[in-house]
C-alpha atoms as a PDB file:
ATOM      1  CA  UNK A   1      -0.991  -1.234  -1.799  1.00  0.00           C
ATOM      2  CA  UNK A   2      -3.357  -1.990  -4.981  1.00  0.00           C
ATOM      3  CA  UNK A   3      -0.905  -2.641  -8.037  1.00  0.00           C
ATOM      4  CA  UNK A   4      -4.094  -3.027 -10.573  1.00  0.00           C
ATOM      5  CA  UNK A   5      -6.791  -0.708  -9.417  1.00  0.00           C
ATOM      6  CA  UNK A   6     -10.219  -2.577  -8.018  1.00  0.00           C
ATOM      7  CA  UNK A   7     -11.845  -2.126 -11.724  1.00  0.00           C
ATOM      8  CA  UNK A   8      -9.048  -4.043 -13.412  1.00  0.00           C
ATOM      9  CA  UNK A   9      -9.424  -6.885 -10.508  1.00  0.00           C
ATOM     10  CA  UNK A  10     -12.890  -7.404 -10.714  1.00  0.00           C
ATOM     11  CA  UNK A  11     -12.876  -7.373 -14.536  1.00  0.00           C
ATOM     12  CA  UNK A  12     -10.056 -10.177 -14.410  1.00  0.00           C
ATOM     13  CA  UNK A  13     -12.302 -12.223 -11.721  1.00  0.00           C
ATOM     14  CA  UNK A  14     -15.128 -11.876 -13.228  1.00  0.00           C
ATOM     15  CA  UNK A  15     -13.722 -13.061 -16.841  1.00  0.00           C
ATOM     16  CA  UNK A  16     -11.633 -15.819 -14.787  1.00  0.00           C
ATOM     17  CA  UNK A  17     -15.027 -17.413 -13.597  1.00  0.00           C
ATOM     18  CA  UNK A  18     -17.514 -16.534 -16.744  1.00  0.00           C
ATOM     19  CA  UNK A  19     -14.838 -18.156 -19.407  1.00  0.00           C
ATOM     20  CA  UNK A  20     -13.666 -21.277 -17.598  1.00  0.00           C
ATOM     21  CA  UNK A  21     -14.779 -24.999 -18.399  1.00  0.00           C
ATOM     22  CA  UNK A  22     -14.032 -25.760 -14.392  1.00  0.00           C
ATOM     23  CA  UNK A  23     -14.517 -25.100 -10.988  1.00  0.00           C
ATOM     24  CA  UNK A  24     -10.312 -25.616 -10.091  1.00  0.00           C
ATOM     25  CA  UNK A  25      -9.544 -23.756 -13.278  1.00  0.00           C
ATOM     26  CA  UNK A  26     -12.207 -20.635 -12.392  1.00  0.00           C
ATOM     27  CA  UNK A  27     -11.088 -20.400  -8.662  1.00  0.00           C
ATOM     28  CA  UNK A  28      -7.474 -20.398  -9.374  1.00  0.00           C
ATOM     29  CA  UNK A  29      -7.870 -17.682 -12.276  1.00  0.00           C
ATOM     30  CA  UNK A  30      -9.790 -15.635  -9.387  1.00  0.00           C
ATOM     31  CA  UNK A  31      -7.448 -16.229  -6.812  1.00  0.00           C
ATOM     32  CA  UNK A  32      -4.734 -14.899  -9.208  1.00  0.00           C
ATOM     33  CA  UNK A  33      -6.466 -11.968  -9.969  1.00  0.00           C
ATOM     34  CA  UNK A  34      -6.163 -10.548  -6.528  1.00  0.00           C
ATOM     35  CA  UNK A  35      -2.702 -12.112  -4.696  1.00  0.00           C
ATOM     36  CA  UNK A  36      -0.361  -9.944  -6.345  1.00  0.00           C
ATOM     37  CA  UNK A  37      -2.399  -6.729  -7.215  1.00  0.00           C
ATOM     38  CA  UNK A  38      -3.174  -6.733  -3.651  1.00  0.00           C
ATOM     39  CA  UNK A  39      -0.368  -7.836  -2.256  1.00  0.00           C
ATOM     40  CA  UNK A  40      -1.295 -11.428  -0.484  1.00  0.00           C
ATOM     41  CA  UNK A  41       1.185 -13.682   0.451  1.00  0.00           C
ATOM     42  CA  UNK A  42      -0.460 -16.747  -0.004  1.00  0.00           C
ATOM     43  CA  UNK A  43      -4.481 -17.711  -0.854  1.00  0.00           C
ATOM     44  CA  UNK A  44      -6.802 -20.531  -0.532  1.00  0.00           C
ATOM     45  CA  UNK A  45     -10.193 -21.411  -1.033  1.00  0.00           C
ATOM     46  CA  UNK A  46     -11.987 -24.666   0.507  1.00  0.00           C
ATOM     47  CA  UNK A  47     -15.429 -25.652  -0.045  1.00  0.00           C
ATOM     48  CA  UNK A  48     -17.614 -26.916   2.839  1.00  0.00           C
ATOM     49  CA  UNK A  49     -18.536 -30.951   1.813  1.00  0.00           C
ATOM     50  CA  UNK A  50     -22.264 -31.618   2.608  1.00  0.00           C
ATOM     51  CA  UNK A  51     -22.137 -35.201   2.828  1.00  0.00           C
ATOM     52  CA  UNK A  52     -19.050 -34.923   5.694  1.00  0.00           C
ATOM     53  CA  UNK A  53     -19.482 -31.622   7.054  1.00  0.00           C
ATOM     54  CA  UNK A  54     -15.288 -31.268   5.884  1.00  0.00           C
ATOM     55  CA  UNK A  55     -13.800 -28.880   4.046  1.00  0.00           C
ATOM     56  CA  UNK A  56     -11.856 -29.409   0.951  1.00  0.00           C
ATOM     57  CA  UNK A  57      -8.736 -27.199  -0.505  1.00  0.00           C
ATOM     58  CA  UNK A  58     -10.016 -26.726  -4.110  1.00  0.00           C
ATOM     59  CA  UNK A  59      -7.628 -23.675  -5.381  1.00  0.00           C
ATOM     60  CA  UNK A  60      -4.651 -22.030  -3.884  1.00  0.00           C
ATOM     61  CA  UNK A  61      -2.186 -19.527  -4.788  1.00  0.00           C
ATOM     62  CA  UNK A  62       1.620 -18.730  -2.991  1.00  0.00           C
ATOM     63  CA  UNK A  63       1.312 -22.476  -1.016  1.00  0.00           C
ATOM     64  CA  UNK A  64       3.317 -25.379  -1.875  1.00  0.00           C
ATOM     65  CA  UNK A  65       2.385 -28.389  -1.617  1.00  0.00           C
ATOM     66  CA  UNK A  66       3.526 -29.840   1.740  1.00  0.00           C
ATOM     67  CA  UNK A  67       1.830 -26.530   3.319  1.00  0.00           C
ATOM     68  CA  UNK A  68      -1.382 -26.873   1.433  1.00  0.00           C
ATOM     69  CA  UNK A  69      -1.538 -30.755   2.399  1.00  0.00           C
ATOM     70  CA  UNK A  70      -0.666 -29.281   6.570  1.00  0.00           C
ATOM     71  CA  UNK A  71      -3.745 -26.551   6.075  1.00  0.00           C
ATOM     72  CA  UNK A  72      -5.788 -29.029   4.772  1.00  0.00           C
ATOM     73  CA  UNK A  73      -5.475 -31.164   7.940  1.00  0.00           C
ATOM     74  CA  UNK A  74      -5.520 -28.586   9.897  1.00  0.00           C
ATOM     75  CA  UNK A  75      -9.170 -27.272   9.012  1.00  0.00           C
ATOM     76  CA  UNK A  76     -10.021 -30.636  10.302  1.00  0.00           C
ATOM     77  CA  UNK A  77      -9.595 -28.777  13.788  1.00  0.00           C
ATOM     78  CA  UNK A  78     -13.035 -27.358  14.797  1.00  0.00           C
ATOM     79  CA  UNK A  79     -11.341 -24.335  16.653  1.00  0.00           C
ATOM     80  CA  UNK A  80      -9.067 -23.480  13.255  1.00  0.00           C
ATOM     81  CA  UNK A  81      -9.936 -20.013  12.010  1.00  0.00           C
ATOM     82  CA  UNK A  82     -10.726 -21.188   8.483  1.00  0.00           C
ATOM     83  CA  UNK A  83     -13.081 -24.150  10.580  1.00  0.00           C
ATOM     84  CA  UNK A  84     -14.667 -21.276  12.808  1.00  0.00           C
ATOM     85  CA  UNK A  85     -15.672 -19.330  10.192  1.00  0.00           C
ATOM     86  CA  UNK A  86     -17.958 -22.044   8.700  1.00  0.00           C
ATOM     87  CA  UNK A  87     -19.198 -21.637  12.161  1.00  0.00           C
ATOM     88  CA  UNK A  88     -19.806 -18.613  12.553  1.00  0.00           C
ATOM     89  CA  UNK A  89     -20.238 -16.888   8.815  1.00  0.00           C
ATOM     90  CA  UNK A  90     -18.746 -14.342   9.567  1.00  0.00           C
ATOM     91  CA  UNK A  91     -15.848 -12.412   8.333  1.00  0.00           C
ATOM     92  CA  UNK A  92     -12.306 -12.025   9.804  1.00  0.00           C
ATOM     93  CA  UNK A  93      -9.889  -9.709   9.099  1.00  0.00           C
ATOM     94  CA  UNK A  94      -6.410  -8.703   9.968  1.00  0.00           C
ATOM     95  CA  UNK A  95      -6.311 -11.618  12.546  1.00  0.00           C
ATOM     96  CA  UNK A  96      -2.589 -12.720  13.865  1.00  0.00           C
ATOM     97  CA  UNK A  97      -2.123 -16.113  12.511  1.00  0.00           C
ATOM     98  CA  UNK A  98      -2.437 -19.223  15.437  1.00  0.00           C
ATOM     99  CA  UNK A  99       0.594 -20.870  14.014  1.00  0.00           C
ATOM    100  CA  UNK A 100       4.162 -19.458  13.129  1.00  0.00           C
ATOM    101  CA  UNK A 101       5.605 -18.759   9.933  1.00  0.00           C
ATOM    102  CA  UNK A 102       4.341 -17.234   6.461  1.00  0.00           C
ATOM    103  CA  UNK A 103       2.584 -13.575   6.538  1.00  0.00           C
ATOM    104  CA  UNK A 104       1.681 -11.592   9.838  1.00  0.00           C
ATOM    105  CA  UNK A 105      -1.811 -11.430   9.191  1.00  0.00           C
ATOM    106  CA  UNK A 106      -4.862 -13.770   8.168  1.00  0.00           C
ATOM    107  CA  UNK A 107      -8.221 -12.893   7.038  1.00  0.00           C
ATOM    108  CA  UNK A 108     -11.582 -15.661   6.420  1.00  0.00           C
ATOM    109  CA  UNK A 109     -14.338 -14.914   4.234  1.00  0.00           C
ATOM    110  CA  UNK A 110     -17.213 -17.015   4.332  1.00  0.00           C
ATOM    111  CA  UNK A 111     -18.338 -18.040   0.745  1.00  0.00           C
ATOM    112  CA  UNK A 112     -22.615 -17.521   0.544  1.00  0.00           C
ATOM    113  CA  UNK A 113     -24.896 -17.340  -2.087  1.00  0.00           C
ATOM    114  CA  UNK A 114     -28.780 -16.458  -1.301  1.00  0.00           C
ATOM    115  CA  UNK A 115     -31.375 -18.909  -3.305  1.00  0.00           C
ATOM    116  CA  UNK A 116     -35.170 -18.759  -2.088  1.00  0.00           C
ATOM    117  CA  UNK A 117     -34.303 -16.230   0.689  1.00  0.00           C
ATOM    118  CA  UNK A 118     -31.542 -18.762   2.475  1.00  0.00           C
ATOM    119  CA  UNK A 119     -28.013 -18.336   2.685  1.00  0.00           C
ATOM    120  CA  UNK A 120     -26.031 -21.428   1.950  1.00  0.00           C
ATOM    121  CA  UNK A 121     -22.604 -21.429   3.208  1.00  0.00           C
ATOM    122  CA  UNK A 122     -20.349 -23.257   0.412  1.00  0.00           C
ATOM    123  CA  UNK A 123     -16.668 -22.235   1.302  1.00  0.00           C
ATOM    124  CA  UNK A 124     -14.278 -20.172   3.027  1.00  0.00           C
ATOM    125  CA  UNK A 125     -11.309 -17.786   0.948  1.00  0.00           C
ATOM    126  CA  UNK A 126      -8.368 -17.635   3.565  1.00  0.00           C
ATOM    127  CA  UNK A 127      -6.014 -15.105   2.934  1.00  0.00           C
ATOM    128  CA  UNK A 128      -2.483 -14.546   4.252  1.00  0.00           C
ATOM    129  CA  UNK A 129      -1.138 -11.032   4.521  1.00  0.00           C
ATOM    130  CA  UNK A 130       1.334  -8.570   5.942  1.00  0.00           C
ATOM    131  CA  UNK A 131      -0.359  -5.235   5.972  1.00  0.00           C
ATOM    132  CA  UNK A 132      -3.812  -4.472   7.544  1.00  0.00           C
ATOM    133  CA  UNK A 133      -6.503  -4.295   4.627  1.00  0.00           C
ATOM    134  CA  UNK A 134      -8.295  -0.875   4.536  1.00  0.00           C
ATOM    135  CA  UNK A 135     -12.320  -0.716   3.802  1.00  0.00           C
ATOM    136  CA  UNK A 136     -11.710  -0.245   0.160  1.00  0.00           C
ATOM    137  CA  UNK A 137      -9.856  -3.307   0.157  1.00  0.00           C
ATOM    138  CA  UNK A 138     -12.155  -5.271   2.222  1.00  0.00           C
ATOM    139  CA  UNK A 139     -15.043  -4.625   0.173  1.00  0.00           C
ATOM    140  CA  UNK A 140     -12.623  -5.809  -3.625  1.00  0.00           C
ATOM    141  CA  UNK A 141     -12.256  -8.673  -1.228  1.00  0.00           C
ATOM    142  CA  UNK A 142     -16.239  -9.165  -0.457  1.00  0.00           C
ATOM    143  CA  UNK A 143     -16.678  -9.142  -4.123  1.00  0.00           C
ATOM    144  CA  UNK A 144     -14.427 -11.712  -5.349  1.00  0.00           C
ATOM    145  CA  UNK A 145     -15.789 -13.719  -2.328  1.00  0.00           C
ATOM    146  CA  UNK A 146     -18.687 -13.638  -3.791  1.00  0.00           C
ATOM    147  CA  UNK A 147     -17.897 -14.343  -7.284  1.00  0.00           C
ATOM    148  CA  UNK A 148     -16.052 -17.786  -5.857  1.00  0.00           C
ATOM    149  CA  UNK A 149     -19.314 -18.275  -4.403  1.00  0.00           C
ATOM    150  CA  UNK A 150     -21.172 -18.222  -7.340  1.00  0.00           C
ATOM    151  CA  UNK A 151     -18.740 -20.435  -9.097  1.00  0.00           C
ATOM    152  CA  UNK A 152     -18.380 -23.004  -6.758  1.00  0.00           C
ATOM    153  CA  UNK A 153     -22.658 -22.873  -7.128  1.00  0.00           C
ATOM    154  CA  UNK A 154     -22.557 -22.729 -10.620  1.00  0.00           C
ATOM    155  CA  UNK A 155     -20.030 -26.374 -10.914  1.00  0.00           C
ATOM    156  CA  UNK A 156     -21.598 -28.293  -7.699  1.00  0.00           C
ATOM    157  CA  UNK A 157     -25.525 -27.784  -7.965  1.00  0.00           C
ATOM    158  CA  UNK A 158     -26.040 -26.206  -4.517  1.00  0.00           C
ATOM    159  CA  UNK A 159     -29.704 -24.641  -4.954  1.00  0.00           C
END
């Protein structure tokens, strides 16, 4: 599975979002730091947009761009996965995909930080797989959620 044990990962995220002038720059840096050590096909992180309730593709990784301009109308769909879990805030895992092609398997995390005892929701990492992730894995993948949290926080203001 892991190429780059979960140390090495989370050192390159971390770095990735703590040296980086951006928020595109930081989130694609973190996004490269797990696809290929972990073995994703393809990556994406969208951040929720207050003012329209929409979500925006900000930083993907293994998508071209005519797919990555399809996924980004297709969160538009309140019943798509990545849509549902901006919903629901909750995590997905190992899900079969709705549509064909690419990778077997899809997993949503829901991008929160905590300020003054709230969650705020601020994005969603979608991930496109072939093999099942085990805990270990699931947890690396908590983490960098988080950190893409924290940067999308740290470049939009959300308090």
């Amino acid at each position: 599975m892991p190429t780059s044990g979960p140390f090495d990962i989370l050192v390159l995220g971390v770095r990735s979002l703590a040296h980086a002038d951006d928020r595109g720059p930081a989130l694609q840096a973190l996004l490269g730091s797990i696809v290929e050590p972990l073995g994703i096909g393809s990556a994406a992180i969208f951040v929720v947009q207050r003012e329209s309730d929409g979500l925006e593709l900000v930083a993907s990784a293994g998508i071209d761009d005519a797919t990555a301009t399809a996924l980004a109308g297709a969160v538009r769909n309140p019943a798509h996965p990545i849509a549902r879990t901006v919903t629901d805030r909750m995590a997905s895992f190992d899900m079969r995909p709705t549509a064909p092609g690419g990778p077997a398997l899809r997993s949503h995390l829901p991008l929160r930080v905590r300020r003054g005892g709230e969650d705020t929701l601020v994005g969603v990492l979608a991930l496109a797989h072939d093999r099942p992730f085990d805990p270990p894995t699931r947890t690396l993948l908590g983490a960098s959620a988080d950190l893409a949290a924290v940067a999308i926080e740290r470049w939009s203001g959300v308090s």
